[in-house]
Protein backbone atom coordinates (compact mmCIF):
# COMPACT_ATOMS: atom_id res chain seq x y z
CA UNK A 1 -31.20 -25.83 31.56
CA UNK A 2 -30.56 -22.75 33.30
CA UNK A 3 -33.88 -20.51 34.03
CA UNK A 4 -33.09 -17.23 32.67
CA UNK A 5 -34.95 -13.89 34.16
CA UNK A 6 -35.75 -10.71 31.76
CA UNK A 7 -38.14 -8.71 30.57
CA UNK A 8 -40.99 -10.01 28.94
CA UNK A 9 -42.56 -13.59 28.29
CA UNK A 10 -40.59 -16.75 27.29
CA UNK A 11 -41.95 -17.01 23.76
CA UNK A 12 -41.84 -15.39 20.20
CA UNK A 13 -44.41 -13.49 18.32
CA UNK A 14 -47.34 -14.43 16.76
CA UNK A 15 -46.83 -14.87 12.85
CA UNK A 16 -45.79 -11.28 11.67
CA UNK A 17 -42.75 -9.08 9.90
CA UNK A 18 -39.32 -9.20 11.56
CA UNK A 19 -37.42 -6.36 11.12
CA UNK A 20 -34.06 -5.40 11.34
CA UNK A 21 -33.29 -5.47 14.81
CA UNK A 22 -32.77 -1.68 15.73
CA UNK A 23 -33.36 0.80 19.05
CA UNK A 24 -35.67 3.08 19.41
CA UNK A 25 -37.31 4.62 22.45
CA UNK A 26 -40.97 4.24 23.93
CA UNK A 27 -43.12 7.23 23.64
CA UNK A 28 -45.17 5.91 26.15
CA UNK A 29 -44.91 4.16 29.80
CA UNK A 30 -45.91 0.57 29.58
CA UNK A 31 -45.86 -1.64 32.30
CA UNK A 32 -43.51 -4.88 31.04
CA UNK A 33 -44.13 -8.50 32.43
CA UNK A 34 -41.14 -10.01 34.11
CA UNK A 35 -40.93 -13.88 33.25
CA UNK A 36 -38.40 -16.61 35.38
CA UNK A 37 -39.13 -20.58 33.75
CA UNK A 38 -42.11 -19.64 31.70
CA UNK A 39 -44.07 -17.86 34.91
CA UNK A 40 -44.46 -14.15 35.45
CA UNK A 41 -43.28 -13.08 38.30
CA UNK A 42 -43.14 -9.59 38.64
CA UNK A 43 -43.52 -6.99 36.33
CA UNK A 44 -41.68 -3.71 35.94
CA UNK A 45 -42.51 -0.10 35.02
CA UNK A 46 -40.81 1.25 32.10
CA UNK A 47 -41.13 5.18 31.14
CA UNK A 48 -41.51 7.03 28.30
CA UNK A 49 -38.04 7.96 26.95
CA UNK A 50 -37.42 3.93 28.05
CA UNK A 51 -34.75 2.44 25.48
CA UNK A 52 -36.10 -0.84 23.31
CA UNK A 53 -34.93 -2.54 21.01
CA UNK A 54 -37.19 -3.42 18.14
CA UNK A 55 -37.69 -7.23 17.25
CA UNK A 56 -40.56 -7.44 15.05
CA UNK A 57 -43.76 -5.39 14.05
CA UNK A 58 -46.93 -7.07 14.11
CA UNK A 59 -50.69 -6.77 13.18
CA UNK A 60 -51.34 -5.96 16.69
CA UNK A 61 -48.49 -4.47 17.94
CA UNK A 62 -44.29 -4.41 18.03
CA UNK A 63 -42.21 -7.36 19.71
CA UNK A 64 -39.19 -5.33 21.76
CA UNK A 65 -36.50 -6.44 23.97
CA UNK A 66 -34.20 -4.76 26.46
CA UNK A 67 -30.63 -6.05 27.36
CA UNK A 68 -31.14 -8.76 24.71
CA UNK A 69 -33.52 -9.84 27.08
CA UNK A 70 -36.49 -12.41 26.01
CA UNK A 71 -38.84 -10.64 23.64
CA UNK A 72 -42.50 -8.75 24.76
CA UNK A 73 -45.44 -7.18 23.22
CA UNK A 74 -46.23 -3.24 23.24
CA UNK A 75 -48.83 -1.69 21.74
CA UNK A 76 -47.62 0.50 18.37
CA UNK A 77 -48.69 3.64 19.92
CA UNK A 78 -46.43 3.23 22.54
CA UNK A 79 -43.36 3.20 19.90
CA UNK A 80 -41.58 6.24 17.89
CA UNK A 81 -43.55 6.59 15.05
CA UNK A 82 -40.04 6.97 12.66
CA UNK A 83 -39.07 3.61 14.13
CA UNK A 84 -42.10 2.21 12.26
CA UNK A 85 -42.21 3.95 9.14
CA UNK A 86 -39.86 2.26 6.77
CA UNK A 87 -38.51 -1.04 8.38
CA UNK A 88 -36.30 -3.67 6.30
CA UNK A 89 -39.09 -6.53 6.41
CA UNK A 90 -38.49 -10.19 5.96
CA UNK A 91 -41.79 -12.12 5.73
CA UNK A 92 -40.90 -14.99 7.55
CA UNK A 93 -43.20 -16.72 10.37
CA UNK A 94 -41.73 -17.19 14.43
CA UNK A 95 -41.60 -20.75 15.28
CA UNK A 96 -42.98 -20.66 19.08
CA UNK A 97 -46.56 -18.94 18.76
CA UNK A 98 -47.79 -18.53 22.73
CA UNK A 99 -50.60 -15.90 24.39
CA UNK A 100 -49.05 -12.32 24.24
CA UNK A 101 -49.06 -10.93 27.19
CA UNK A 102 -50.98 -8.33 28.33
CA UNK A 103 -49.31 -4.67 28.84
CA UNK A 104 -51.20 -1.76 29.61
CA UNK A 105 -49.79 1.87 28.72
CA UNK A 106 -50.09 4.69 31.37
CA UNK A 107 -50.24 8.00 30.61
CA UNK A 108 -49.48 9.56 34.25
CA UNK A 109 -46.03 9.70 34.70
CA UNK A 110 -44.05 7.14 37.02
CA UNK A 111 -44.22 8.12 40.38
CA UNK A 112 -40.04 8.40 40.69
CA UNK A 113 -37.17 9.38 38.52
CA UNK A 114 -36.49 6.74 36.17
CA UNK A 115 -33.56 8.87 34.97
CA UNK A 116 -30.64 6.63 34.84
CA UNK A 117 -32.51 3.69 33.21
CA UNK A 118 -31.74 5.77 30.11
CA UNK A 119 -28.67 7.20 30.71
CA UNK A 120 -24.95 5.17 30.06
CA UNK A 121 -23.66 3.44 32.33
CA UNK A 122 -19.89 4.21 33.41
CA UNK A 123 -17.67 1.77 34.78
CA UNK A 124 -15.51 1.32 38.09
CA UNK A 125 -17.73 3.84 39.54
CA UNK A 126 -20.53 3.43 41.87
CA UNK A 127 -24.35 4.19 40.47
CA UNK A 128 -27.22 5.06 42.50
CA UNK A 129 -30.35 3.05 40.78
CA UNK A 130 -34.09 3.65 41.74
CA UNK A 131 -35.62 1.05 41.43
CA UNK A 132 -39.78 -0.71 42.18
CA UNK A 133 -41.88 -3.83 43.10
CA UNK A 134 -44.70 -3.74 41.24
CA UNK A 135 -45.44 -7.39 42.38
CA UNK A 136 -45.14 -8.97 45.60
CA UNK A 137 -43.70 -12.54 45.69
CA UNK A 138 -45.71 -15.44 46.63
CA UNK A 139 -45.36 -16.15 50.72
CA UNK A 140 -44.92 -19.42 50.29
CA UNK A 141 -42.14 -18.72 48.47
CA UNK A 142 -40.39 -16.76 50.72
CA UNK A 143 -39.30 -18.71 53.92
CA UNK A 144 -39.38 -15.51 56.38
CA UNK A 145 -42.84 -14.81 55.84
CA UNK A 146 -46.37 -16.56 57.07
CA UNK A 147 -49.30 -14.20 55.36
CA UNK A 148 -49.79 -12.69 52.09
CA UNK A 149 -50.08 -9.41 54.24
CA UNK A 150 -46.33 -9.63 54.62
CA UNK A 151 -46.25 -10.33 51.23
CA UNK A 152 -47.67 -7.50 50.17
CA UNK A 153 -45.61 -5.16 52.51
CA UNK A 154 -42.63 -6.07 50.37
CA UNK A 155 -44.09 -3.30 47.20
CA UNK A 156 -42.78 0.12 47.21
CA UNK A 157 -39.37 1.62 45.46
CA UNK A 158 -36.11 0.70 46.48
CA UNK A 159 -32.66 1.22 45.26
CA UNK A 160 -29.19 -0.51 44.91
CA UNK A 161 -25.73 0.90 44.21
CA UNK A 162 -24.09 -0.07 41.39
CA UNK A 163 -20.99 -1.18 40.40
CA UNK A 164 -19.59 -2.03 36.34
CA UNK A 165 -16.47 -4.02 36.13
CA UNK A 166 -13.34 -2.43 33.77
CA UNK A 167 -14.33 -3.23 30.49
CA UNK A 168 -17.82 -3.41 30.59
CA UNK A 169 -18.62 -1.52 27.94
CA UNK A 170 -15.54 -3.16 25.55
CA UNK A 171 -17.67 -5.92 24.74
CA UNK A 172 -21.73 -4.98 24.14
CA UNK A 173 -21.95 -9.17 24.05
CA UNK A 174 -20.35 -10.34 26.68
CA UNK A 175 -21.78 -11.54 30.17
CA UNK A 176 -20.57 -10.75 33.81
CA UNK A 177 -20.70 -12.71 37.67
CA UNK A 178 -22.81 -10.48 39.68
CA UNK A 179 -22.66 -10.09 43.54
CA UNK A 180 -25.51 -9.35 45.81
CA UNK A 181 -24.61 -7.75 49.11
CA UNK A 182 -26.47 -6.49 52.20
CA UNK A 183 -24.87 -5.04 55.40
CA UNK A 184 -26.92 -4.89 58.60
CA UNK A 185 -27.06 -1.39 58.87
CA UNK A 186 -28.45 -0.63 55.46
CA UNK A 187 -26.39 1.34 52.13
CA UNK A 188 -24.00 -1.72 51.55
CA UNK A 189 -20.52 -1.26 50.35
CA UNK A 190 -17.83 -3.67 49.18
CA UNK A 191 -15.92 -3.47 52.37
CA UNK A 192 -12.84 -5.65 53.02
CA UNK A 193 -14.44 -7.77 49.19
CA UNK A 194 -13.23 -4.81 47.39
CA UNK A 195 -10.18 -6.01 45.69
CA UNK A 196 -11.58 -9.13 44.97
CA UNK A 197 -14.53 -7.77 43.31
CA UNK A 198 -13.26 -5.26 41.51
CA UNK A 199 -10.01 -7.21 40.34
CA UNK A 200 -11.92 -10.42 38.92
CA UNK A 201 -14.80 -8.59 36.80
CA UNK A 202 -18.32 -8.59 39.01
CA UNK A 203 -21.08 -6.78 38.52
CA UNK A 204 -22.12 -5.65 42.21
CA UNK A 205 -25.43 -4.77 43.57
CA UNK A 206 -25.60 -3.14 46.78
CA UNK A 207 -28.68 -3.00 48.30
CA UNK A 208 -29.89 0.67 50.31
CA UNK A 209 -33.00 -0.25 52.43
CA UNK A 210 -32.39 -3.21 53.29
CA UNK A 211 -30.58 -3.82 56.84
CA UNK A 212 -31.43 -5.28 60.38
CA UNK A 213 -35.54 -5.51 61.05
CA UNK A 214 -38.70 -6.26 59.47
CA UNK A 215 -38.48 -8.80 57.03
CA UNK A 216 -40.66 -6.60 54.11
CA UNK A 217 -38.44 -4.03 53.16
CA UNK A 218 -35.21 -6.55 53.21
CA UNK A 219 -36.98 -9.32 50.50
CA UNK A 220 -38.88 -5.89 49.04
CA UNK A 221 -35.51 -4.34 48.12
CA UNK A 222 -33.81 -7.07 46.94
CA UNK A 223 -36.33 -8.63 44.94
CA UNK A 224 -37.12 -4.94 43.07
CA UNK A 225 -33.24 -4.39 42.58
CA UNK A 226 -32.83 -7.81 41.19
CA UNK A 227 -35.17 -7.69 38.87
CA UNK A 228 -34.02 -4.50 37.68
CA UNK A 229 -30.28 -4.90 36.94
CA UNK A 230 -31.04 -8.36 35.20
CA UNK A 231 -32.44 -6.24 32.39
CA UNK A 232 -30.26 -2.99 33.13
CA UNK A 233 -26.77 -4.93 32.83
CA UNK A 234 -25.40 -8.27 31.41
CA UNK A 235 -25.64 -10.75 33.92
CA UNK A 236 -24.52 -14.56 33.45
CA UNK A 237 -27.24 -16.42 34.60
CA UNK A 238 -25.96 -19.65 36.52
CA UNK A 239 -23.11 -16.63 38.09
CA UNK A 240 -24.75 -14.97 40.69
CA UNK A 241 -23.49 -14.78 44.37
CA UNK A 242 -25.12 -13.35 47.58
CA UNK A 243 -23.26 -11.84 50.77
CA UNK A 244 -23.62 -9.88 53.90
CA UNK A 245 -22.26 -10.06 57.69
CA UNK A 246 -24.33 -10.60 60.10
CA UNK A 247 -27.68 -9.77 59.73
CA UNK A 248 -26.68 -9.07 56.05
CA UNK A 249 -25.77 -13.18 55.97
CA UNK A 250 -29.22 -14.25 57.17
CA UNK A 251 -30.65 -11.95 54.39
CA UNK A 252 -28.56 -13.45 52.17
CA UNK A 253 -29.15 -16.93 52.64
CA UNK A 254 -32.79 -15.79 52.01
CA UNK A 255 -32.00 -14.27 48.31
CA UNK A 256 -30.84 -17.14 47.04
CA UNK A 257 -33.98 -19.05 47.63
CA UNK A 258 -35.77 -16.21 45.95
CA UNK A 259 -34.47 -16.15 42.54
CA UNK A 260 -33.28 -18.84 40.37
CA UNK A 261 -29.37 -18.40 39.24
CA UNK A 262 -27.55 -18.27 42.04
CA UNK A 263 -24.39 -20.67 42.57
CA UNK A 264 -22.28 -18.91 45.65
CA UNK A 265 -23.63 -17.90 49.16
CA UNK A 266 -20.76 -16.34 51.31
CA UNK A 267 -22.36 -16.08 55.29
CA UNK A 268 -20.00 -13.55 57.33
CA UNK A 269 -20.35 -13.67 61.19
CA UNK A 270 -23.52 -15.30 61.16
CA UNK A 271 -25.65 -18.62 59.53
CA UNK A 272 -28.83 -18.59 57.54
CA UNK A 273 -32.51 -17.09 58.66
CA UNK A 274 -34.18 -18.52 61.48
CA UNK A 275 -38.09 -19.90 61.62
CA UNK A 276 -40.18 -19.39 65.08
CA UNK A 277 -38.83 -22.17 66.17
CA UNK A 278 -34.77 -21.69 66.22
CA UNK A 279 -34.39 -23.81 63.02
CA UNK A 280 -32.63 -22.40 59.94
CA UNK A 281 -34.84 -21.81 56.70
CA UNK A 282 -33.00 -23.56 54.24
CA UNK A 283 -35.02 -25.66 52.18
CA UNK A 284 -34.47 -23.57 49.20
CA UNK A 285 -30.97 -23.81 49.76
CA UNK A 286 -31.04 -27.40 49.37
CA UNK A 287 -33.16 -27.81 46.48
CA UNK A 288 -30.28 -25.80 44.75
CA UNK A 289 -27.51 -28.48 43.85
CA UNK A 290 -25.31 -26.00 42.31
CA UNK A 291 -24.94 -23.37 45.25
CA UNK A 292 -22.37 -23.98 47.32
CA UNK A 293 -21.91 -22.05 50.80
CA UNK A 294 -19.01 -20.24 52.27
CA UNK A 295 -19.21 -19.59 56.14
CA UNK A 296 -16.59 -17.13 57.58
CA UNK A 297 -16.35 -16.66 61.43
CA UNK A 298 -13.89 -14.68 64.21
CA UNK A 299 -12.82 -17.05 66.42
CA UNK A 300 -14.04 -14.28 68.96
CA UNK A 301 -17.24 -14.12 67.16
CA UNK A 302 -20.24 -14.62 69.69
CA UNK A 303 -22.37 -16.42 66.42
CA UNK A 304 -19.24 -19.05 66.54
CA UNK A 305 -21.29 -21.71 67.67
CA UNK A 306 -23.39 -21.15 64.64
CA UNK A 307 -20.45 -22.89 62.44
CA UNK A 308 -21.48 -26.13 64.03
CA UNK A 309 -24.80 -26.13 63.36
CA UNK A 310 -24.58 -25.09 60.09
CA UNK A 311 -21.76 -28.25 59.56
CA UNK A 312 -24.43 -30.54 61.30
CA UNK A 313 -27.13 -29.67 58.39
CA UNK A 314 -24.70 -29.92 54.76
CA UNK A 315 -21.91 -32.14 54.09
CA UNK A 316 -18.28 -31.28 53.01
CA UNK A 317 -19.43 -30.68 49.23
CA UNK A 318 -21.85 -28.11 49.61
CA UNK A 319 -20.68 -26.14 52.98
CA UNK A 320 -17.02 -25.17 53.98
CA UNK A 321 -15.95 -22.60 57.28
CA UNK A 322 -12.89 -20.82 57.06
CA UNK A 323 -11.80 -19.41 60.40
CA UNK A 324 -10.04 -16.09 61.33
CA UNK A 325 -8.36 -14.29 63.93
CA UNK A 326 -11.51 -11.83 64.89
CA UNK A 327 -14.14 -10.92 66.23
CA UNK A 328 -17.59 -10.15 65.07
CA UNK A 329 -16.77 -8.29 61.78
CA UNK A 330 -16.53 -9.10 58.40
CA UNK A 331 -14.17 -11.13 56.66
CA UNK A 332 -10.68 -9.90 55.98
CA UNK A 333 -9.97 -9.70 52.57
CA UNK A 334 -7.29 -12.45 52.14
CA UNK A 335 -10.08 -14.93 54.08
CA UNK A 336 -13.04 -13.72 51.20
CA UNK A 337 -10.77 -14.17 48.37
CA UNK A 338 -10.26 -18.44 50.01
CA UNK A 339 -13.48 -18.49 50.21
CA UNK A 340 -14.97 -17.61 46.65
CA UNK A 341 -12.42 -19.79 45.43
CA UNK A 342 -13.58 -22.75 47.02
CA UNK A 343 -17.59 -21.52 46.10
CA UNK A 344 -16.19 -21.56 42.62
CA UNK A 345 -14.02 -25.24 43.13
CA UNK A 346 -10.63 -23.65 42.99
């Protein structure tokens, strides 16, 4: 079963009154857990003024969601007071009782503009989101880094661009591909993928900070903006795909070892992350049977070489190169579109 990232803990309420599911807005800034296969893994602030939607009203507090996102505890205070006056109640008990989680309400204000976490959404336009790690990962989980120090270098705010496919907003249930990309010199755009993108409905998330350097602030940014449009916009979990060129590939290859989900990796100009030792960090890579990897090289390209080395490490079924008249540069558009067809086993 697919592991599916959102807002809150994996669970239901405690025995209590479900409402009628309905939205309402936080009067208060809470700080929400974020859960991926039944383990928090991050946690995310959300402001007053924060949309929620109500799930159930308990003894000791309200059950919310966001995005239709798995459910989490607030205190009542934190909730519009009208929200709780009169709700339709059905007695009726929750089937999974687990430990609530524990949130804790500040009252100093976030420490950036949470403005468009509130605001619509448009589509086929780009969307500058702010975004923060609260939580730094786990080093061992992350194949780039040796220390928790690094680790820890990874918190801070970030942000991501955003992009909503045509007809987004026509259908409030349905659930989109999403495509992570990161260019070597930092602000990503769509690039020579633009078409493609746009044409066959993705979400697209294009990271700011990160670029060519220090590991932190490439694995910071992603891991904040992930976590953020996962419970900002629909995403089909089991649909997400990572690119870059160049340095933007080697990121790559490290965001889909970071988060589960992810079922494409296109590498432009350049193979995965290297250890100290010249070798390729790929073990999280391999431990994910469904993602399948797309190399694209210029047959002028001085990482060329790297196409053999990546052949010498996955078979025919989970690696294919497709070759272009080039240099060092990202893939022409006709060459992307061949090779998210054969990630997707067209």
């Amino acid at each position: 079963m697919a592991a599916v990232l959102g807002i809150g803990i994996d669970c239901c309420a405690e025995s209590g009154a479900i409402t009628e599911k309905k939205e309402t807005v936080l009067v208060q800034a809470i700080q929400a857990p974020i859960i991926a296969d039944g383990k928090q893994i991050g946690s995310m602030n959300l402001p007053a003024g924060s949309t929620v939607t109500i799930v159930s009203i308990e003894s000791d507090g309200v059950m919310v969601s966001r995005g239709g996102g798995t459910p989490f505890k607030v205190p009542k205070e934190a909730i519009a007071a009208e929200a709780l006056a009169t709700p339709t109640v059905t007695p009726a008990p929750l089937q999974i009782p687990v430990p609530t989680p524990q949130v804790s309400i500040s009252s100093n204000p976030p420490s950036f503009s949470y403005a468009a976490l509130t605001q619509p959404l448009n589509e086929e336009v780009e969307t500058k989101i702010t975004c923060e790690l609260t939580q730094p990962p786990n080093c061992r989980d992350v194949p780039v880094f040796k220390t928790e120090k690094e680790a820890q270098k990874t918190l801070g705010t970030y942000h991501y661009k955003l992009w909503l496919p045509k007809g987004y907003n026509a259908d409030p249930s349905k659930q989109w591909p999403c495509m992570f990309i990161m260019s070597p010199s930092g602000n990503a755009g769509m690039g020579p993928m633009a078409n493609y993108l746009k044409n066959n409905g993705f979400v697209v998330v294009m990271l700011v900070e990160a670029k060519n350097g220090q590991w932190e602030p490439i694995v910071g940014n992603f891991l904040a903006a992930h976590d953020d449009v996962i419970n900002r916009v629909r995403i089909e979990e089991g649909k997400k795909y990572a690119t870059g060129q160049s340095g933007g590939a080697r990121g790559s290859s490290v965001f889909v070892q970071l988060r589960p989900g992810f079922c494409g990796l296109i590498l432009q100009s350049a193979g995965a992350s290297f250890d100290d030792n010249n070798n390729y960090n790929v073990a999280g890579i391999r431990r994910n049977a469904r993602l399948r990897i797309a190399m694209t090289m210029g047959a002028f390209d001085k990482n060329k070489p790297e196409t053999d080395r990546m052949k010498k490490l996955f078979d025919s079924q989970k690696l294919a190169v497709f070759d272009f008249n080039g240099g060092h540069v990202s893939a022409p558009a006709d060459v992307f579109e061949k090779a998210m067809a054969w990630v997707n086993g067209k």
